[in-house]
N, C-alpha and C. Protein backbone atom coordinates (compact mmCIF):
# COMPACT_ATOMS: atom_id res chain seq x y z
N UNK A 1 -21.65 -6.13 8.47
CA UNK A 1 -22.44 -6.52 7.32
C UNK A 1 -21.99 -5.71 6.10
N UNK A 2 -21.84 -6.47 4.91
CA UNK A 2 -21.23 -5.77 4.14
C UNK A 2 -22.80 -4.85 2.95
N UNK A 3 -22.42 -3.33 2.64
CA UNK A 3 -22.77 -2.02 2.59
C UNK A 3 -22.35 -2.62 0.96
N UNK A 4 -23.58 -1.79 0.18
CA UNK A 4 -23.54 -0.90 -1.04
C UNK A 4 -22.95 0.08 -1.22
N UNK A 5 -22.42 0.42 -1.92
CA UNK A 5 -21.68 1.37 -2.07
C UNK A 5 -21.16 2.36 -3.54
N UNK A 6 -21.83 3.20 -3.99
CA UNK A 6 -21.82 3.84 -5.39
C UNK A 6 -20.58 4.61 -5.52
N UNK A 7 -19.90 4.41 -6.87
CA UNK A 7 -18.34 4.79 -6.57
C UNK A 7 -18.64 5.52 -7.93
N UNK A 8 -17.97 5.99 -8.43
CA UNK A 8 -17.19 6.25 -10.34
C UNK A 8 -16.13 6.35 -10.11
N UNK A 9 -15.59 5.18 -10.90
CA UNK A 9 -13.81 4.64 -11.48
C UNK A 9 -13.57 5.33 -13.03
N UNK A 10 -12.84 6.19 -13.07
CA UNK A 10 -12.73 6.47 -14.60
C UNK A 10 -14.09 6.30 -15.55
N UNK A 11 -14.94 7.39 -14.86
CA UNK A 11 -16.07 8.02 -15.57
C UNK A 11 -17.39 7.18 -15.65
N UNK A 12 -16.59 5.54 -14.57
CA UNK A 12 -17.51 4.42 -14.93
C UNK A 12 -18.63 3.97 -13.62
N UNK A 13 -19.49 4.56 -13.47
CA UNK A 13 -20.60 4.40 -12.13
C UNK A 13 -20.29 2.67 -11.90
N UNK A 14 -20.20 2.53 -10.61
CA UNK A 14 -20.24 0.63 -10.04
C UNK A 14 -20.88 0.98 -8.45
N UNK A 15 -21.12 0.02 -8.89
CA UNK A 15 -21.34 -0.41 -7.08
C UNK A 15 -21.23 -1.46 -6.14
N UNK A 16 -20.09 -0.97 -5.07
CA UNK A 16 -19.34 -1.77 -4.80
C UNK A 16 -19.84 -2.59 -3.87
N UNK A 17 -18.94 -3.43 -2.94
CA UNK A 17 -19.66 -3.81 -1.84
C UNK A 17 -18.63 -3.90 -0.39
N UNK A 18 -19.37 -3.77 0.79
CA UNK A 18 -17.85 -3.75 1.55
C UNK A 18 -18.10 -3.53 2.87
N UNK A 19 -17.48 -3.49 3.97
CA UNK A 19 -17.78 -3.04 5.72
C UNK A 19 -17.11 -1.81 5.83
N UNK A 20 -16.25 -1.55 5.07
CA UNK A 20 -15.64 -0.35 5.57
C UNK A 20 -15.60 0.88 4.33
N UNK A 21 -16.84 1.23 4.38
CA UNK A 21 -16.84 2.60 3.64
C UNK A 21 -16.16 3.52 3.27
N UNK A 22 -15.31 3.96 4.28
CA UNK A 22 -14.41 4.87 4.23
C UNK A 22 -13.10 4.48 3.34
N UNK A 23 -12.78 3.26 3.79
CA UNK A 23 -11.56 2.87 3.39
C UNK A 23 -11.67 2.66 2.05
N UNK A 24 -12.89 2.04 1.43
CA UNK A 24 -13.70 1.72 -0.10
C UNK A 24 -13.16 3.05 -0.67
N UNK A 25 -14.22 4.20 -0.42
CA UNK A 25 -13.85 5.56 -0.84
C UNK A 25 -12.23 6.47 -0.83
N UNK A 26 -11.43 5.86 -0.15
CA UNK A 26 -9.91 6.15 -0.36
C UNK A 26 -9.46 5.61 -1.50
N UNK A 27 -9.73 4.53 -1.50
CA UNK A 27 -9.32 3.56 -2.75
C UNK A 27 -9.87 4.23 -3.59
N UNK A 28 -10.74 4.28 -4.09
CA UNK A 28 -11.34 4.75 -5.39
C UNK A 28 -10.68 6.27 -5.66
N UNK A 29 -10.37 6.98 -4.81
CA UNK A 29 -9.96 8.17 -4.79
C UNK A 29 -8.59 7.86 -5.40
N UNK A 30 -7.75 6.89 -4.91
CA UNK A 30 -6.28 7.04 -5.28
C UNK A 30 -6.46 6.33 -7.09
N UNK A 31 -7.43 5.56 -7.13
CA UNK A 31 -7.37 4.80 -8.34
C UNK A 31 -8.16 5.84 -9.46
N UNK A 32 -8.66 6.81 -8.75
CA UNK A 32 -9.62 7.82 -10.03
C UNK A 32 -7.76 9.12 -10.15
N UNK A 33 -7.21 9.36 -8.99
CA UNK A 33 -5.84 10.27 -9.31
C UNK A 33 -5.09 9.43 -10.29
N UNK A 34 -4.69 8.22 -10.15
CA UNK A 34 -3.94 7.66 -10.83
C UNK A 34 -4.71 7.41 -12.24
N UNK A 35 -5.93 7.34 -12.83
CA UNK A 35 -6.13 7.61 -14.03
C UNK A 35 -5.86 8.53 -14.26
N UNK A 36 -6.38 9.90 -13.76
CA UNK A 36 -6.85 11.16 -14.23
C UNK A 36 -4.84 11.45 -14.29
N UNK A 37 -4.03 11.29 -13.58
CA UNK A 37 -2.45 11.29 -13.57
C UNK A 37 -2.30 10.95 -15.33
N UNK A 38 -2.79 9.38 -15.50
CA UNK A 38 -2.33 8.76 -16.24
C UNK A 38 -2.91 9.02 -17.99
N UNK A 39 -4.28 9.87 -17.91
CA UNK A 39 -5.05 10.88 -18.85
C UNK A 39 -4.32 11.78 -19.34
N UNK A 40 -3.80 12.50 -18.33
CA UNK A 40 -3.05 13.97 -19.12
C UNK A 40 -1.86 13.41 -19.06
N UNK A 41 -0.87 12.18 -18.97
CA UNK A 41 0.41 12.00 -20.07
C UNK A 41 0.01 11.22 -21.46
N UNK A 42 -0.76 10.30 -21.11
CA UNK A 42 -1.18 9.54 -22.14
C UNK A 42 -2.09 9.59 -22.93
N UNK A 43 -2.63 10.64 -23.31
CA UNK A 43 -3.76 11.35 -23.66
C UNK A 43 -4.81 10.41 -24.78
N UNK A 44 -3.56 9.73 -25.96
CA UNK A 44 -4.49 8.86 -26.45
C UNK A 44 -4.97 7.36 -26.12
N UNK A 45 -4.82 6.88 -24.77
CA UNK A 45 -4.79 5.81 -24.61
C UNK A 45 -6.58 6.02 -24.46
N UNK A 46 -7.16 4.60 -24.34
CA UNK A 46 -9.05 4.56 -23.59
C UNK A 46 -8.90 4.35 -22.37
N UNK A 47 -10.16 4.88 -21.85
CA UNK A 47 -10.00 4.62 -20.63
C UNK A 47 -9.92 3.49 -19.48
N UNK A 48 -10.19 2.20 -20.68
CA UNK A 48 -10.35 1.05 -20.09
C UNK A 48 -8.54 0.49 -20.15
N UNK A 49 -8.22 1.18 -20.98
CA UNK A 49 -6.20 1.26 -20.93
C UNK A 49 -5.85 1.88 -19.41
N UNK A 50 -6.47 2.94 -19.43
CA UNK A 50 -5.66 3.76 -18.64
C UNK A 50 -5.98 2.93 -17.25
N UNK A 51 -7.20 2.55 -17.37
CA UNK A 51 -7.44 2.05 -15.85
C UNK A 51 -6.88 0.55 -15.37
N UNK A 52 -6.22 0.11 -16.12
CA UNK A 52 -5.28 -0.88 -16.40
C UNK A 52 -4.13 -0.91 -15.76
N UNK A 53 -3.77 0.31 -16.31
CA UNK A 53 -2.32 1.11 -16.14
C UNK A 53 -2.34 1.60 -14.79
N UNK A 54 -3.21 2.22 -14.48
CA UNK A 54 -3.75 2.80 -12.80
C UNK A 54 -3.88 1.90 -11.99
N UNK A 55 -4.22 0.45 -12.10
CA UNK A 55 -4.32 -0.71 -11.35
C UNK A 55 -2.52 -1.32 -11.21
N UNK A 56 -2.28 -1.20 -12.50
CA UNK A 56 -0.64 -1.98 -12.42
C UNK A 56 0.08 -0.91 -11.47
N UNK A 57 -0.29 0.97 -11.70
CA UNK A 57 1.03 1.64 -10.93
C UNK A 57 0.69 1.28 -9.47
N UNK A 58 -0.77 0.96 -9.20
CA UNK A 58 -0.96 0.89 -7.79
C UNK A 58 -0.49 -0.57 -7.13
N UNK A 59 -0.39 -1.81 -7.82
CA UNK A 59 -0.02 -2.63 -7.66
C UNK A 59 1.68 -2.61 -6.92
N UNK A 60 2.23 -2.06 -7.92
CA UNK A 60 3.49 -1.84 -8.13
C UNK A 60 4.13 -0.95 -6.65
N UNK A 61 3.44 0.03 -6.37
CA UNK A 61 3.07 0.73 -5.47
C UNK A 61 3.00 -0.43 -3.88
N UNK A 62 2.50 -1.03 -4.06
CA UNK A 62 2.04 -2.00 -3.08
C UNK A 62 3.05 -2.79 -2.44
N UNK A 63 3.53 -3.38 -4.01
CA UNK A 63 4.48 -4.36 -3.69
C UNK A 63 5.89 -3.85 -2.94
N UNK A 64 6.23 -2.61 -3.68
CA UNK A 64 7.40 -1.68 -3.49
C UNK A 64 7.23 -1.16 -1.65
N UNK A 65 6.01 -1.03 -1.12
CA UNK A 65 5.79 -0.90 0.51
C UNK A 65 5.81 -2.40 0.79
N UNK A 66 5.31 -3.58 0.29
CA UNK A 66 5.74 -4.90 1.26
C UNK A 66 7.24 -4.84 1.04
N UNK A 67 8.06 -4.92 0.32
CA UNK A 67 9.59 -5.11 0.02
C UNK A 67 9.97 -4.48 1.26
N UNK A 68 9.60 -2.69 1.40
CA UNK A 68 10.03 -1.76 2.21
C UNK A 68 9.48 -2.86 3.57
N UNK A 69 8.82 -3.00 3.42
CA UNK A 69 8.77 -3.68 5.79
C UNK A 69 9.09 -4.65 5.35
N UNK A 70 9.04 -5.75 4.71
CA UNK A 70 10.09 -6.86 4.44
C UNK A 70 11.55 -6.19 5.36
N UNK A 71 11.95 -5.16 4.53
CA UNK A 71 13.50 -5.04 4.84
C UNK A 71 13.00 -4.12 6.17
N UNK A 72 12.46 -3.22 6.43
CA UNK A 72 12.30 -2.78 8.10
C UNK A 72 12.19 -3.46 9.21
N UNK A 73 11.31 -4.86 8.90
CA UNK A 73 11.26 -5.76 9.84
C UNK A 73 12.59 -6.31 10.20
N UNK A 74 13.36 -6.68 8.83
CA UNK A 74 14.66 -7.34 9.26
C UNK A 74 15.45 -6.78 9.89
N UNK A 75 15.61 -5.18 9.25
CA UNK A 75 16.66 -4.28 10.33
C UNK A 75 16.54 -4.40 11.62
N UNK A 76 14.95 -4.21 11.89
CA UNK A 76 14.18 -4.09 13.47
C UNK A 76 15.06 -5.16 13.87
N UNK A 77 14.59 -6.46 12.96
CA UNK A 77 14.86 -7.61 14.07
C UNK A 77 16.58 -7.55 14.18
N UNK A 78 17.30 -7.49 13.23
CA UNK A 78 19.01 -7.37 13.24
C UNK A 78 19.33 -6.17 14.87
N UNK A 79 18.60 -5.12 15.08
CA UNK A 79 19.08 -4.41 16.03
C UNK A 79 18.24 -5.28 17.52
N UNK A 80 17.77 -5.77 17.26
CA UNK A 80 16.86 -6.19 18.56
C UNK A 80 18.15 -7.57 19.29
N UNK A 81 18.21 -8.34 18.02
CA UNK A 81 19.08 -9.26 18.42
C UNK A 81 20.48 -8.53 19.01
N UNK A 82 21.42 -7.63 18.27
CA UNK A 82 22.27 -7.10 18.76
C UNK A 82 22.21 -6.57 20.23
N UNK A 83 21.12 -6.00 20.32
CA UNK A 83 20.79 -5.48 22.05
C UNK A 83 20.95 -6.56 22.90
N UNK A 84 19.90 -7.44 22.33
CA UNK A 84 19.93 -8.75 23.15
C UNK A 84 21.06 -8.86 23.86
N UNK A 85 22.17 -10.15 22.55
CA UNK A 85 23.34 -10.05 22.96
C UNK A 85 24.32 -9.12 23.77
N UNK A 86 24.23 -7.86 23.24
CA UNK A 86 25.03 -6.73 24.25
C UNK A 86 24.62 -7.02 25.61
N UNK A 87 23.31 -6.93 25.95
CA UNK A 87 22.52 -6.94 27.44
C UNK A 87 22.41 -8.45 27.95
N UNK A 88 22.83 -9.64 26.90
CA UNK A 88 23.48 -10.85 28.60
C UNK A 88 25.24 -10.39 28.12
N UNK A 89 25.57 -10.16 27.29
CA UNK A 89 27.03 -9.87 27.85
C UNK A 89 27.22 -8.99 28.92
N UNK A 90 26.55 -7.89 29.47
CA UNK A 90 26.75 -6.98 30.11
C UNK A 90 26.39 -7.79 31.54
N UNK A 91 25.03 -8.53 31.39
CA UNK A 91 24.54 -9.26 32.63
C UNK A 91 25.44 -10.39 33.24
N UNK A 92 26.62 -11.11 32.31
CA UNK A 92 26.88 -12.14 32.39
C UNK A 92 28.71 -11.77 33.07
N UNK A 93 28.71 -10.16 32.92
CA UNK A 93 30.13 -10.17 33.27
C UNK A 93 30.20 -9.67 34.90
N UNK A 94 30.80 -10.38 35.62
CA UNK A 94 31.00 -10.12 37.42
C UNK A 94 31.51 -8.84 37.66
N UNK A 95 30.85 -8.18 38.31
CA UNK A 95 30.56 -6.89 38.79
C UNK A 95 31.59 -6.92 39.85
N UNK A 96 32.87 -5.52 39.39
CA UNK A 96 33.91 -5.30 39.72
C UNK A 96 34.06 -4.91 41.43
């Protein structure tokens, strides 16, 4: 059942909603570093900028780990097939 949940995002009280609490509260944690990151370079931006900016680096962030197992999966699968093959060639040759 999905839980209430009281957060502050860049100074801004919400309340969220959700089943997994914990995981809610990580998030908000990485998205309050990545303002407070994005505060002390950009000092004059608002905070409704910055939290903008904190949403796009995390986005970006995201996409840059699907790309990464995109291409891990393929390696995986490129060595799996190679085994394959090696192991009926090995099965398929008459034992001396």
């Amino acid at each position: 059942m999905s839980k209430a949940i009281r957060v502050t995002i860049g100074g801004k009280d919400l309340t969220l909603r959700g089943n997994d609490e914990e995981k809610i509260k990580k998030s908000v944690r990485e998205v309050n570093l990545q303002v407070q990151h994005l505060q002390q370079t950009l000092r004059e931006q608002s905070t409704p900028t910055l939290t903008i900016l904190a949403a796009l680096n995390i986005a970006e962030k995201y996409l840059d780990v699907q790309e990464q197992r995109a291409n891990d999966l393929e390696l995986v699968t490129d060595e799996l097939t190679k085994m394959t093959e090696y192991l009926d060639r090995a099965w398929s040759q008459p034992l001396s």
